[in-house]
C-alpha atoms as a PDB file:
ATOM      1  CA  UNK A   1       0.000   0.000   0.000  1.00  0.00           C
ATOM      2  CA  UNK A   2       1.670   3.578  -0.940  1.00  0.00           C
ATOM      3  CA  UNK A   3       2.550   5.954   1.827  1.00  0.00           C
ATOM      4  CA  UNK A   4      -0.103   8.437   1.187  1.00  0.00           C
ATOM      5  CA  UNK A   5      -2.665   5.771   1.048  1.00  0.00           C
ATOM      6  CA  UNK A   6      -2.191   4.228   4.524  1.00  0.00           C
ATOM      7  CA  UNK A   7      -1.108   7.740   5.845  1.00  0.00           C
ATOM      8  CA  UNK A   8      -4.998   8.185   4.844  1.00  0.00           C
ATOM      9  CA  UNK A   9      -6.748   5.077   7.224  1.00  0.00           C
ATOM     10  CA  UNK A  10      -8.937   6.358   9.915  1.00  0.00           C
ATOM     11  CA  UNK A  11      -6.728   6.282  13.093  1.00  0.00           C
ATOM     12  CA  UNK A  12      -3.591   6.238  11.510  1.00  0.00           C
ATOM     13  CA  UNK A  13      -0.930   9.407  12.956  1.00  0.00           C
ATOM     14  CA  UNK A  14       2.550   8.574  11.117  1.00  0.00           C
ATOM     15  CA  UNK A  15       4.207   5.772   8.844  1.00  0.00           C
ATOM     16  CA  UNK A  16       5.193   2.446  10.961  1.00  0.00           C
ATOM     17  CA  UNK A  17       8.195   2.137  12.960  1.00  0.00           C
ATOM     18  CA  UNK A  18       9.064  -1.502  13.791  1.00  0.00           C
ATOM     19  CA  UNK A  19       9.352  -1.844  17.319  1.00  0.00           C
ATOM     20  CA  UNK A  20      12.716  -2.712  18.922  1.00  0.00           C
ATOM     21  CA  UNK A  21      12.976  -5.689  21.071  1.00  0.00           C
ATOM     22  CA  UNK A  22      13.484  -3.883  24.631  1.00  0.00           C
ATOM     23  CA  UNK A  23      16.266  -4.582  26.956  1.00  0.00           C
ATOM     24  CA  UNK A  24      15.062  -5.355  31.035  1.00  0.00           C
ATOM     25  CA  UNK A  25      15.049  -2.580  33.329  1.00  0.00           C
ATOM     26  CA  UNK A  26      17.787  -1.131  35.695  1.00  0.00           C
ATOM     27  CA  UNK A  27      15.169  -1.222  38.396  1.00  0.00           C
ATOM     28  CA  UNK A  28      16.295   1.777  40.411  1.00  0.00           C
ATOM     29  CA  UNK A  29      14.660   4.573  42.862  1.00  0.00           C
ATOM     30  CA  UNK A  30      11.682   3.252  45.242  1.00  0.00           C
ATOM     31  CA  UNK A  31       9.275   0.493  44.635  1.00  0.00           C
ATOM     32  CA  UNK A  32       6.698   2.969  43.172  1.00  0.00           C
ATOM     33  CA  UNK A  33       9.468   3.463  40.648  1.00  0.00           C
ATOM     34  CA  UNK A  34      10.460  -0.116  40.477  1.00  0.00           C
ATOM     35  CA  UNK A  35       6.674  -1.082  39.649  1.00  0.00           C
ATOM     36  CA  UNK A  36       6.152   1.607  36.982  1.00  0.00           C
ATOM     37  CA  UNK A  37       9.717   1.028  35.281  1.00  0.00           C
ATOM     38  CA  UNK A  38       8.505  -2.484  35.324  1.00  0.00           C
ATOM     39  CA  UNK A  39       5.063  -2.369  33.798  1.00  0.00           C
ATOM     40  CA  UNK A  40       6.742  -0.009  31.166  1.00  0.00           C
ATOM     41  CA  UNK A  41       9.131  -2.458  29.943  1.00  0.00           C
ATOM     42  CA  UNK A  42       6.126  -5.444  30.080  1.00  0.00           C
ATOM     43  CA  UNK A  43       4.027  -3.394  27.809  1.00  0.00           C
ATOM     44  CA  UNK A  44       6.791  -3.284  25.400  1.00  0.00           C
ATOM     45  CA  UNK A  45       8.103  -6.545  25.171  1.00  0.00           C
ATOM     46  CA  UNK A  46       4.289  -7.082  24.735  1.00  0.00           C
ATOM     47  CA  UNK A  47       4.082  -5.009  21.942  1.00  0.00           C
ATOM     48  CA  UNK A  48       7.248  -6.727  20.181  1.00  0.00           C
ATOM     49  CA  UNK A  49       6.384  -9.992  20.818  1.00  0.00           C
ATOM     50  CA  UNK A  50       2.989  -9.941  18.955  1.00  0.00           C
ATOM     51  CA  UNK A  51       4.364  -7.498  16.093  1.00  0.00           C
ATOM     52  CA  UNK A  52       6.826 -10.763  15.791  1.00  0.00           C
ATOM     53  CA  UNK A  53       4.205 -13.130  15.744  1.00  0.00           C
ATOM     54  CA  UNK A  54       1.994 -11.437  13.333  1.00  0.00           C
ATOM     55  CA  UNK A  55       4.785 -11.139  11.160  1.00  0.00           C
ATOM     56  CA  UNK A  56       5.612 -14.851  11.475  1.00  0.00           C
ATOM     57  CA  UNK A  57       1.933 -15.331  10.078  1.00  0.00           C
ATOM     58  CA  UNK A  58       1.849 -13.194   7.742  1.00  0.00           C
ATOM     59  CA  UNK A  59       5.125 -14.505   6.314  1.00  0.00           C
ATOM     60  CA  UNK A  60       4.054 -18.081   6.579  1.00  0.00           C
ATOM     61  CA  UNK A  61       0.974 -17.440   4.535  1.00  0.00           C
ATOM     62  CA  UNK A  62       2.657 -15.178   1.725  1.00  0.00           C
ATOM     63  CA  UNK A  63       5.032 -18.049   1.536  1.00  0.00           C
ATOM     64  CA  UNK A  64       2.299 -20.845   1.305  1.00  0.00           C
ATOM     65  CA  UNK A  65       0.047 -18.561  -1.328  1.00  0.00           C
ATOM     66  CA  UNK A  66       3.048 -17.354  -3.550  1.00  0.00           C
ATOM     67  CA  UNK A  67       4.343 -20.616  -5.840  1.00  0.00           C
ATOM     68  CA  UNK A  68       8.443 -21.409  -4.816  1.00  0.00           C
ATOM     69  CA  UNK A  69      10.130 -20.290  -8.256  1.00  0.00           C
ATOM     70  CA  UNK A  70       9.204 -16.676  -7.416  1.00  0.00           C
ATOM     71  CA  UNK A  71      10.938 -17.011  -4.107  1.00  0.00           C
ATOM     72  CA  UNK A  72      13.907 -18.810  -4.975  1.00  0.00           C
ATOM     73  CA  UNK A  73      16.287 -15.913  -5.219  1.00  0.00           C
ATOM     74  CA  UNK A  74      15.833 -15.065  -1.101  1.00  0.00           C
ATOM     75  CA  UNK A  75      15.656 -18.658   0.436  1.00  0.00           C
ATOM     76  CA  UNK A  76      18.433 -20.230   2.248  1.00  0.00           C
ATOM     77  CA  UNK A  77      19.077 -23.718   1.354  1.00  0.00           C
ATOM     78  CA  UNK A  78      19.483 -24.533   4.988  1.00  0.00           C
ATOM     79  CA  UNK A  79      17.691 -22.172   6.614  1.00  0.00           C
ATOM     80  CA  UNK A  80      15.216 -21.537   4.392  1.00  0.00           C
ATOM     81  CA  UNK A  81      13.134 -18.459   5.189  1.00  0.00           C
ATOM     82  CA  UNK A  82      13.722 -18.080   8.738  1.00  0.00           C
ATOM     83  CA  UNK A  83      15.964 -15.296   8.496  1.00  0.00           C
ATOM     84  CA  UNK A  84      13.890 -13.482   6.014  1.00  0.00           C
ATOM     85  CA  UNK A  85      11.356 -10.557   6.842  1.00  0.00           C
ATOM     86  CA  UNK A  86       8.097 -10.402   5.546  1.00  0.00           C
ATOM     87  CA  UNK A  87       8.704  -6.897   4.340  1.00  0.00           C
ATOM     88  CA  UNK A  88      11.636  -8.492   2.013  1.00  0.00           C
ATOM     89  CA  UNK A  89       9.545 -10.627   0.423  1.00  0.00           C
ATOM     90  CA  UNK A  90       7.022  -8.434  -0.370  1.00  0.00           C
ATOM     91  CA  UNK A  91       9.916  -6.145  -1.625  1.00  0.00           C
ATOM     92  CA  UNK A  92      11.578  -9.035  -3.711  1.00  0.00           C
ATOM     93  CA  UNK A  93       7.829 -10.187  -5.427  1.00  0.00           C
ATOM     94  CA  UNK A  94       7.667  -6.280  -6.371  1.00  0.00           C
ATOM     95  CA  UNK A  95      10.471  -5.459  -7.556  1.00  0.00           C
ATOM     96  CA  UNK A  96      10.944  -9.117 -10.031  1.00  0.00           C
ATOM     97  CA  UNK A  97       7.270  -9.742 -10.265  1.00  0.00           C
ATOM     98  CA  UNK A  98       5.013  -6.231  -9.586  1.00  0.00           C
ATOM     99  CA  UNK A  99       4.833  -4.953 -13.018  1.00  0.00           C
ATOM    100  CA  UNK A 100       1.397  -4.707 -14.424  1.00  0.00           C
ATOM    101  CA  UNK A 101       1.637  -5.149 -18.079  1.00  0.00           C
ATOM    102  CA  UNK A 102      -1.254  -4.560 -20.811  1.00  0.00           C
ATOM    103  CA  UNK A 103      -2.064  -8.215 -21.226  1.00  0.00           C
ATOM    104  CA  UNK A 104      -2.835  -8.633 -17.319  1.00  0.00           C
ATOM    105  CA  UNK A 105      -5.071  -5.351 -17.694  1.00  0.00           C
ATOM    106  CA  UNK A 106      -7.000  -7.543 -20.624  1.00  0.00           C
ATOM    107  CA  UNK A 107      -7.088 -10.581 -18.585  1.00  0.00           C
ATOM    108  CA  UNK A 108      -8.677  -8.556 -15.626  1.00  0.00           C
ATOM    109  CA  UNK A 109     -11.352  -7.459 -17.317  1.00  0.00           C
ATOM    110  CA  UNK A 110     -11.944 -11.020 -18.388  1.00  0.00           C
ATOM    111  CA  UNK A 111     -12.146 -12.038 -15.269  1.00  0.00           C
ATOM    112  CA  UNK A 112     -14.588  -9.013 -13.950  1.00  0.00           C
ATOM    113  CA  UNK A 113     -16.949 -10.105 -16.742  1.00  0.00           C
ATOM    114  CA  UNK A 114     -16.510 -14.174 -16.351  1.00  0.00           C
ATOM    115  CA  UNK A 115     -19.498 -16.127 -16.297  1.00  0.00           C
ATOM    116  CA  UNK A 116     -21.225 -16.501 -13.421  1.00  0.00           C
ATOM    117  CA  UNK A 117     -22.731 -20.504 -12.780  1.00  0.00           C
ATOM    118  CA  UNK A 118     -26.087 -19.105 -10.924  1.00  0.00           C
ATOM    119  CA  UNK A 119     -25.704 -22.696  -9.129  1.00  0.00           C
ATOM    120  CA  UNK A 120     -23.080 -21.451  -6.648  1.00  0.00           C
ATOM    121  CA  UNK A 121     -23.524 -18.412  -4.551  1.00  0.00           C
ATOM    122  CA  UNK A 122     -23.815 -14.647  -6.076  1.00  0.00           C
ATOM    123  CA  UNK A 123     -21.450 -13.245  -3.819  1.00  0.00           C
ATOM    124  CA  UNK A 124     -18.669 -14.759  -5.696  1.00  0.00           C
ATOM    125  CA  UNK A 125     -19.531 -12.418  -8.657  1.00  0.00           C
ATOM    126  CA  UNK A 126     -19.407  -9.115  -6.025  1.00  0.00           C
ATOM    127  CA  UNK A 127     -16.129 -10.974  -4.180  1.00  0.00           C
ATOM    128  CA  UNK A 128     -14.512 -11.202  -7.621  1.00  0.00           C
ATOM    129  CA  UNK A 129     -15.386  -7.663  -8.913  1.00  0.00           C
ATOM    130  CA  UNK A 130     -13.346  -5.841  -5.658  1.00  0.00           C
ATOM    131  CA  UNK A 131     -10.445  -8.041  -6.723  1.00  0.00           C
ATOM    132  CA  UNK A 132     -10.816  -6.740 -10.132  1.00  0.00           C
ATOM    133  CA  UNK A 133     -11.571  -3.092  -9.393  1.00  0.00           C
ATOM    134  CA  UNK A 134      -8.074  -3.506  -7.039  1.00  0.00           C
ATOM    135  CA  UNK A 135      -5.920  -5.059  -9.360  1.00  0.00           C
ATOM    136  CA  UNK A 136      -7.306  -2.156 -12.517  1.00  0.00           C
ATOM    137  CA  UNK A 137      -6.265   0.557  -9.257  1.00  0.00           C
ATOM    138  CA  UNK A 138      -2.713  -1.343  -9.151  1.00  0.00           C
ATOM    139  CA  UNK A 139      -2.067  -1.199 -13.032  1.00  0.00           C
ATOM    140  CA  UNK A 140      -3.148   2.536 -12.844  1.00  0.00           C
ATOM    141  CA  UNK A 141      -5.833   1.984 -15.069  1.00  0.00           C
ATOM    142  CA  UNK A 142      -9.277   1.911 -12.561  1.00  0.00           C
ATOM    143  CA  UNK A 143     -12.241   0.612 -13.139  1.00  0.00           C
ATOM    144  CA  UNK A 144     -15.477   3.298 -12.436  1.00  0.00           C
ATOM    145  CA  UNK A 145     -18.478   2.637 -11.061  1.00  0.00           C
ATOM    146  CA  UNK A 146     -20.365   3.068 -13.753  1.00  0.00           C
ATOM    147  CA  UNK A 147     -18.078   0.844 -16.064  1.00  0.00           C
ATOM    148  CA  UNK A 148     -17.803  -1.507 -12.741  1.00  0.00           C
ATOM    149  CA  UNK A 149     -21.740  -1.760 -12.455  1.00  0.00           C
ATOM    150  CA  UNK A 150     -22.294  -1.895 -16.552  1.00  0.00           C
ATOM    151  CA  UNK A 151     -19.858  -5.347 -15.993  1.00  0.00           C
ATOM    152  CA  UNK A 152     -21.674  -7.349 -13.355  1.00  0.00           C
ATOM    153  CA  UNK A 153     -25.182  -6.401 -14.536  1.00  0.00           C
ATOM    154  CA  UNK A 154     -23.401  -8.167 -17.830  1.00  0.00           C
ATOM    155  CA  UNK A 155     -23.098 -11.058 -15.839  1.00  0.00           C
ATOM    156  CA  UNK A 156     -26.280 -11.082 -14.369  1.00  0.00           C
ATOM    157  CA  UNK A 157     -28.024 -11.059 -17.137  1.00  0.00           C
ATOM    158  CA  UNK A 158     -26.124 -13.835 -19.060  1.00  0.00           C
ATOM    159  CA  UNK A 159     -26.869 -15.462 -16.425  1.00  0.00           C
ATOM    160  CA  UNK A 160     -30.437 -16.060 -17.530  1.00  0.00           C
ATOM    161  CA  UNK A 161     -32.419 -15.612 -14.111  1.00  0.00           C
ATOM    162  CA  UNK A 162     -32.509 -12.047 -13.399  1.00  0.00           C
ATOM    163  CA  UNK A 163     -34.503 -10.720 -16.330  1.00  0.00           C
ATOM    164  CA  UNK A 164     -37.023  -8.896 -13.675  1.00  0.00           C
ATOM    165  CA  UNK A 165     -34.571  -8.223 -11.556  1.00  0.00           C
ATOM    166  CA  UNK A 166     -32.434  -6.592 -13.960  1.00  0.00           C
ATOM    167  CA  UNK A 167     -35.362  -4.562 -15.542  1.00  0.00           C
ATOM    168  CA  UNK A 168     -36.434  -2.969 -11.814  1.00  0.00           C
ATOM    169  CA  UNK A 169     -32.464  -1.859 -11.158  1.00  0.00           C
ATOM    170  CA  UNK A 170     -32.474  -0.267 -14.972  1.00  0.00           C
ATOM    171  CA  UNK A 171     -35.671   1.832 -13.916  1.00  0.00           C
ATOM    172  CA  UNK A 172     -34.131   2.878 -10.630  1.00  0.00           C
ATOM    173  CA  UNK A 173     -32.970   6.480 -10.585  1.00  0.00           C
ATOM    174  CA  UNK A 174     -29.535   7.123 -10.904  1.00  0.00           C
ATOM    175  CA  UNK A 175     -28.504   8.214  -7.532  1.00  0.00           C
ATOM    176  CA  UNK A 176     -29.592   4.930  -6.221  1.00  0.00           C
ATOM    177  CA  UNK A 177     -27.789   3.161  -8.676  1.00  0.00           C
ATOM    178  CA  UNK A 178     -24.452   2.564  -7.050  1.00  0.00           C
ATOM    179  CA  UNK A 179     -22.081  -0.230  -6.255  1.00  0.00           C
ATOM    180  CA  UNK A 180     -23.595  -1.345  -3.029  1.00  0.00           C
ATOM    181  CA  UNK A 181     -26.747  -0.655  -3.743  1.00  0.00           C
ATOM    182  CA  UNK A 182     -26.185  -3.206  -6.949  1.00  0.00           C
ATOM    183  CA  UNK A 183     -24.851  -5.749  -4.146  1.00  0.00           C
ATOM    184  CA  UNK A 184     -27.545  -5.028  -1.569  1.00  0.00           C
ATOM    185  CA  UNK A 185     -30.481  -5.245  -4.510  1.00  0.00           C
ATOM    186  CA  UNK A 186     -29.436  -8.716  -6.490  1.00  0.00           C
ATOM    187  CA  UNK A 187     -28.372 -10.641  -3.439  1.00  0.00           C
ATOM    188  CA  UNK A 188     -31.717 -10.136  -2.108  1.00  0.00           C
ATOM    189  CA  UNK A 189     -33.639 -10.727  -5.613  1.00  0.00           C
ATOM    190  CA  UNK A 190     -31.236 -14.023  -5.695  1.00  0.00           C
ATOM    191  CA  UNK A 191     -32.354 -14.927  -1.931  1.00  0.00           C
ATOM    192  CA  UNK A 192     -36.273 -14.467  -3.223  1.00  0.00           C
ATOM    193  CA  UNK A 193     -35.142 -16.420  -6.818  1.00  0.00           C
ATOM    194  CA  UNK A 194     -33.673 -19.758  -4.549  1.00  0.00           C
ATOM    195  CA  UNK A 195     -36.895 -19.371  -1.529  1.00  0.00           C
ATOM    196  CA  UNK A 196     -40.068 -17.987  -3.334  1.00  0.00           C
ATOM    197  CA  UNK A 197     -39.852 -19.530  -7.149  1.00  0.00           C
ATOM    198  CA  UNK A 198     -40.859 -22.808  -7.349  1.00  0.00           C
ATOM    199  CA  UNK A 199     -39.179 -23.039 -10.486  1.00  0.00           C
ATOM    200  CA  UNK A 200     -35.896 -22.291  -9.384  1.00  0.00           C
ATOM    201  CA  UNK A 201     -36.109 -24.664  -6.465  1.00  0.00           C
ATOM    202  CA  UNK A 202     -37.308 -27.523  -8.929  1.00  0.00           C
ATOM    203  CA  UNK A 203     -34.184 -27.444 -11.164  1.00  0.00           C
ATOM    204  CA  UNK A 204     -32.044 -26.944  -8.272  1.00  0.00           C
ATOM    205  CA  UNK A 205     -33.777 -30.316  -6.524  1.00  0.00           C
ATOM    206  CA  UNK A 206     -33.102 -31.564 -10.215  1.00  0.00           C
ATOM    207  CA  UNK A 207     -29.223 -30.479 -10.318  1.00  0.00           C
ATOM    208  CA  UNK A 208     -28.683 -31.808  -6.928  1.00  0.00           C
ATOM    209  CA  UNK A 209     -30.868 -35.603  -7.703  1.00  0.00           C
ATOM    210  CA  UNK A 210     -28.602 -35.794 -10.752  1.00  0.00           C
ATOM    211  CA  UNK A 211     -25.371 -35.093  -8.986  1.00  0.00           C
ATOM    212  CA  UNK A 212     -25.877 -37.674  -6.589  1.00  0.00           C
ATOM    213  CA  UNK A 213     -27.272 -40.328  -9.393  1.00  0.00           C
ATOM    214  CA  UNK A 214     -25.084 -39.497 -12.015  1.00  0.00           C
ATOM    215  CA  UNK A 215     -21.250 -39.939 -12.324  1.00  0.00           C
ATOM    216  CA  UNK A 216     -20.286 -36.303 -13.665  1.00  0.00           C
ATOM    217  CA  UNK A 217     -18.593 -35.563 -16.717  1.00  0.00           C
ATOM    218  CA  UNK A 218     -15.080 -35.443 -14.881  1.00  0.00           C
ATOM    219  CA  UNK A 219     -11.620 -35.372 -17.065  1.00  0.00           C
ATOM    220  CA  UNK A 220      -9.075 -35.686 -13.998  1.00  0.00           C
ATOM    221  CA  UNK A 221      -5.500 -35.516 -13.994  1.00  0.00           C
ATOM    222  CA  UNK A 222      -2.291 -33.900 -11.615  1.00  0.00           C
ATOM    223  CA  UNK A 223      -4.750 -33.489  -8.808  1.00  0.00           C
ATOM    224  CA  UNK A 224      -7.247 -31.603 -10.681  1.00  0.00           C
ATOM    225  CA  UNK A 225     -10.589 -32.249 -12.064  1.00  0.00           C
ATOM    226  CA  UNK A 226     -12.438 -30.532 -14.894  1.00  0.00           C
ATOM    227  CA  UNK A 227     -16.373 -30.776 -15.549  1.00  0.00           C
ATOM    228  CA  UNK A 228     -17.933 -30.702 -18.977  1.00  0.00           C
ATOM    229  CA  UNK A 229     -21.188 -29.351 -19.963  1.00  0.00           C
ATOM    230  CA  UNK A 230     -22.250 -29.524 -23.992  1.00  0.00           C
ATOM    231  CA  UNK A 231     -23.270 -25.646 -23.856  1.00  0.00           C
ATOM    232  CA  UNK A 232     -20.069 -24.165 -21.481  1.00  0.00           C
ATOM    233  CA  UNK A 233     -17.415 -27.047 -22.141  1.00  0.00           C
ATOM    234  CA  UNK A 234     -14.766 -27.808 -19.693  1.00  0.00           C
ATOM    235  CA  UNK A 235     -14.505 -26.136 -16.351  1.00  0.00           C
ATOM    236  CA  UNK A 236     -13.493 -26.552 -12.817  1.00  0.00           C
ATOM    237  CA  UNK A 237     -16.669 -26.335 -11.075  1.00  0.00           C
ATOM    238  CA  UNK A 238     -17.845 -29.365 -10.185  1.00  0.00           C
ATOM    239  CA  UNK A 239     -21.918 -28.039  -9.553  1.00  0.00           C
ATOM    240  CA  UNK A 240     -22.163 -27.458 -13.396  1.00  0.00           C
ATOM    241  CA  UNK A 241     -22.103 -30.417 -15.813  1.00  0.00           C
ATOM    242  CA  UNK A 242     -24.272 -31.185 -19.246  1.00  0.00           C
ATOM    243  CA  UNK A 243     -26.582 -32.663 -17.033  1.00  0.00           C
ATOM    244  CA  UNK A 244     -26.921 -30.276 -14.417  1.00  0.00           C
ATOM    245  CA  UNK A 245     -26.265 -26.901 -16.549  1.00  0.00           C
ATOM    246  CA  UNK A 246     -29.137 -24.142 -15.857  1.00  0.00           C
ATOM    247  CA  UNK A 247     -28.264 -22.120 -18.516  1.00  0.00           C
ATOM    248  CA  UNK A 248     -28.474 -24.375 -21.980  1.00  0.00           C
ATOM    249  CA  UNK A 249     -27.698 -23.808 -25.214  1.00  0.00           C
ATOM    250  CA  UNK A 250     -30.169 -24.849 -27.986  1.00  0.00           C
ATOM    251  CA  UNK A 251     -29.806 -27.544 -28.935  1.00  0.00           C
ATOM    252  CA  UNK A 252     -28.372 -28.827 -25.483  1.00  0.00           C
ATOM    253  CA  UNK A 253     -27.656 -32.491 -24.569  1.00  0.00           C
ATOM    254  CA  UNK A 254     -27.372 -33.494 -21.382  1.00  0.00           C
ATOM    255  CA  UNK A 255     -25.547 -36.764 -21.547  1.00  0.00           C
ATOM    256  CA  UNK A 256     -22.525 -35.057 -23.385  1.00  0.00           C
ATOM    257  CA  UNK A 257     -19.297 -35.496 -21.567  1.00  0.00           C
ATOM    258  CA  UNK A 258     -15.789 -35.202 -21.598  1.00  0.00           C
ATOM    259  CA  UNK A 259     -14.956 -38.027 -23.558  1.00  0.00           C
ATOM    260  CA  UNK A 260     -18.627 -38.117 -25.743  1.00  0.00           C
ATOM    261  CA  UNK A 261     -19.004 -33.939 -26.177  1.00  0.00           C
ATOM    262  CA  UNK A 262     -21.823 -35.040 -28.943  1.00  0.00           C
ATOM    263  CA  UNK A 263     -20.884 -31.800 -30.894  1.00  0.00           C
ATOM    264  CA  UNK A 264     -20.599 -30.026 -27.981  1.00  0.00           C
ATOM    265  CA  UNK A 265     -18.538 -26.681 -26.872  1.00  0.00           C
ATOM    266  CA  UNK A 266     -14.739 -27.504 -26.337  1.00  0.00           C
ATOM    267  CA  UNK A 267     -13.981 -24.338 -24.742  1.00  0.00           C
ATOM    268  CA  UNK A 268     -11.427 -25.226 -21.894  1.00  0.00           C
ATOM    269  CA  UNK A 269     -11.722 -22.466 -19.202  1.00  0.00           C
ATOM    270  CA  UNK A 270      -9.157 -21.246 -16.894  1.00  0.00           C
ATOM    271  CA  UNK A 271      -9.469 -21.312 -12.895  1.00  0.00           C
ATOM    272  CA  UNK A 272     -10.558 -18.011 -11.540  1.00  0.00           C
ATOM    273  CA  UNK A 273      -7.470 -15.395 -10.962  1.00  0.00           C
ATOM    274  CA  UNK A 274      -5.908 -17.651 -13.231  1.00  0.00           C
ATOM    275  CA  UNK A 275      -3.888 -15.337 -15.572  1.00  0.00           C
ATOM    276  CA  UNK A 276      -3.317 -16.319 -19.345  1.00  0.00           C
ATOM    277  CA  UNK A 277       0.330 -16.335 -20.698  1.00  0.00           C
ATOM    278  CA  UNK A 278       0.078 -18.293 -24.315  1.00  0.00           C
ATOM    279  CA  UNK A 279      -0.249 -15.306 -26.601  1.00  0.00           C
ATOM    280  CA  UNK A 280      -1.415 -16.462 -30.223  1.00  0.00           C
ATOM    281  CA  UNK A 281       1.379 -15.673 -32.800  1.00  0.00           C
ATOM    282  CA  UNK A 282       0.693 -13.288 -35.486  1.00  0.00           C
ATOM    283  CA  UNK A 283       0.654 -15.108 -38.473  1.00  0.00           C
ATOM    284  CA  UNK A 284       4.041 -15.369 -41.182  1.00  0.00           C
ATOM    285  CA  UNK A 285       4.300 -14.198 -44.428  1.00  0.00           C
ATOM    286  CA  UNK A 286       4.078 -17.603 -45.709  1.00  0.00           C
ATOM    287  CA  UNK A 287       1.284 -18.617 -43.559  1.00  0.00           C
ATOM    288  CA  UNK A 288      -0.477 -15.665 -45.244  1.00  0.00           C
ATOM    289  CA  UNK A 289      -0.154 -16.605 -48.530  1.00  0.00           C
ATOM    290  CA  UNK A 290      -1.016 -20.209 -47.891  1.00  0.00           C
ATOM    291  CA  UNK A 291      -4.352 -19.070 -46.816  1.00  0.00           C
ATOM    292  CA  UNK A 292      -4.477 -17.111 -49.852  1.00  0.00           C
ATOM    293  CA  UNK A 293      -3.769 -19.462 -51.913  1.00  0.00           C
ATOM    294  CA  UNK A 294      -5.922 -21.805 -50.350  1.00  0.00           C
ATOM    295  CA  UNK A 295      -8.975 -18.887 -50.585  1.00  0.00           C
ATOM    296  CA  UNK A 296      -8.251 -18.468 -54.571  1.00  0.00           C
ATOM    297  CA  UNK A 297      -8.158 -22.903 -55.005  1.00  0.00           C
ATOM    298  CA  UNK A 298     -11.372 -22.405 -53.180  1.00  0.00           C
ATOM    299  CA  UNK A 299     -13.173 -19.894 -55.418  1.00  0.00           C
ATOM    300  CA  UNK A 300     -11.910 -21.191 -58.541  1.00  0.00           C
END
């Protein structure tokens, strides 16, 4: 977080010092003095010792959340971490790894807009969208409210079961029409969509009765395991299937899977806050005149 930024939090006075670990009193002078010079010197060895230990923890889980390659260059072979700070690992990851290029701005806003499987809960869309609005504030590119709103109601209504919903928030005036309000107002028309519609709680009984009676289209390999719907095609979430699938395609068959797709969608989607790195090649010269080529055999 930048200076100004956490010079800025409610309560905050001046930039953090580190606390020193304190040496014991010279108790001198009479008890009175004793006791005081005492409690002094217990309230700052308290103070160190839990700035070390939430340190410790936060170093343990940057550590267990950042993959090893990235770290390589400030881990001991012996000793491995224990004699670096959590401040130089954030400093290391920063200086090697913090640069926000135009691809990871794309890929962000891929992610804000991902589809949203109305099987699992909404607040993953509203949890993912701060993480995106974040990451555009990092790359000095933010995302506005407007643009930010325009996004998940994008969602929503690919979604397929907010069409009411949707049309009540469009008629709302525009002063009410702001990023919590969007959270407040669709988690509460998707708690009335799951309790009051009979509908909705019918295909959900129907998901759930054919996830427990039917194997699920599962392609599994180095620990991980991919689902496959005919309309979507192959995902990680294990609540959305062909068979189970709220949102179909036309056309839609239900007893397509990974290794039977029935002319199905082979779309293979990444894990979310995955970020993409394969880049398609522009095409050669000769690559261009092959498909020329192969356009002029075609017409003739």
């Amino acid at each position: 977080m930048p200076s100004a930024q956490f010079l800025a939090l409610p309560g905050i006075t001046g930039n953090f010092a580190r606390p020193a670990q304190p040496d014991p009193p010279q108790l001198v002078g009479q008890p009175i003095n004793q006791a005081n010079q005492k409690f002094e010197y217990e309230c700052e060895l308290r103070t160190y010792n839990q700035f070390i230990a939430v340190e410790l923890k936060l170093k343990n889980q940057l550590i267990a959340a950042i993959p090893p390659i990235y770290l390589e260059d400030v881990g001991d072979a012996t000793l491995g971490f224990t004699t670096c700070s959590c401040r130089r690992l954030v400093k290391h990851l920063l200086d090697h790894n913090g640069t926000i290029t135009p691809n990871d701005m794309d890929d962000n806003r891929e992610d804000l807009e991902a589809e949203w499987d109305p099987m699992t809960p909404i607040e993953t869309i509203f949890t993912r969208g701060k993480l995106c609005r974040d990451f555009a504030t990092l790359g000095l590119d933010p995302i506005t409210d407007a643009s930010y709103m325009r996004a998940l109601i994008k969602v929503l209504n690919k979604s397929g079961v907010f069409g009411v919903a949707i049309h009540e928030w469009n008629n709302k005036a525009a002063a009410e029409k702001t990023p919590r309000n969007l959270k407040i107002f669709f988690v509460k028309a998707n708690k009335e969509r799951l309790v009051a519609n009979p509908t909705t709680r019918g295909m959900l009984e129907q998901a759930n009765a054919a996830r427990q009676q039917q194997p699920p289209a599962t392609l599994e390999g180095n620990n991980t395991s991919m689902y496959y719907c005919w309309t979507h095609g192959l995902g990680y979430n294990k609540s959305h299937t062909s068979a189970t699938c709220t949102s179909k395609g036309p056309g839609h068959q239900d007893n397509a899977t990974c290794t039977h797709k029935l002319g199905g969608n082979c779309t293979i989607r990444r894990q979310n806050g995955e970020r993409a790195i394969y880049r398609r090649p522009p095409p050669s010269d000769n690559n261009r005149n092959d498909n020329n080529n192969n356009r002029t055999n075609n017409d003739e």
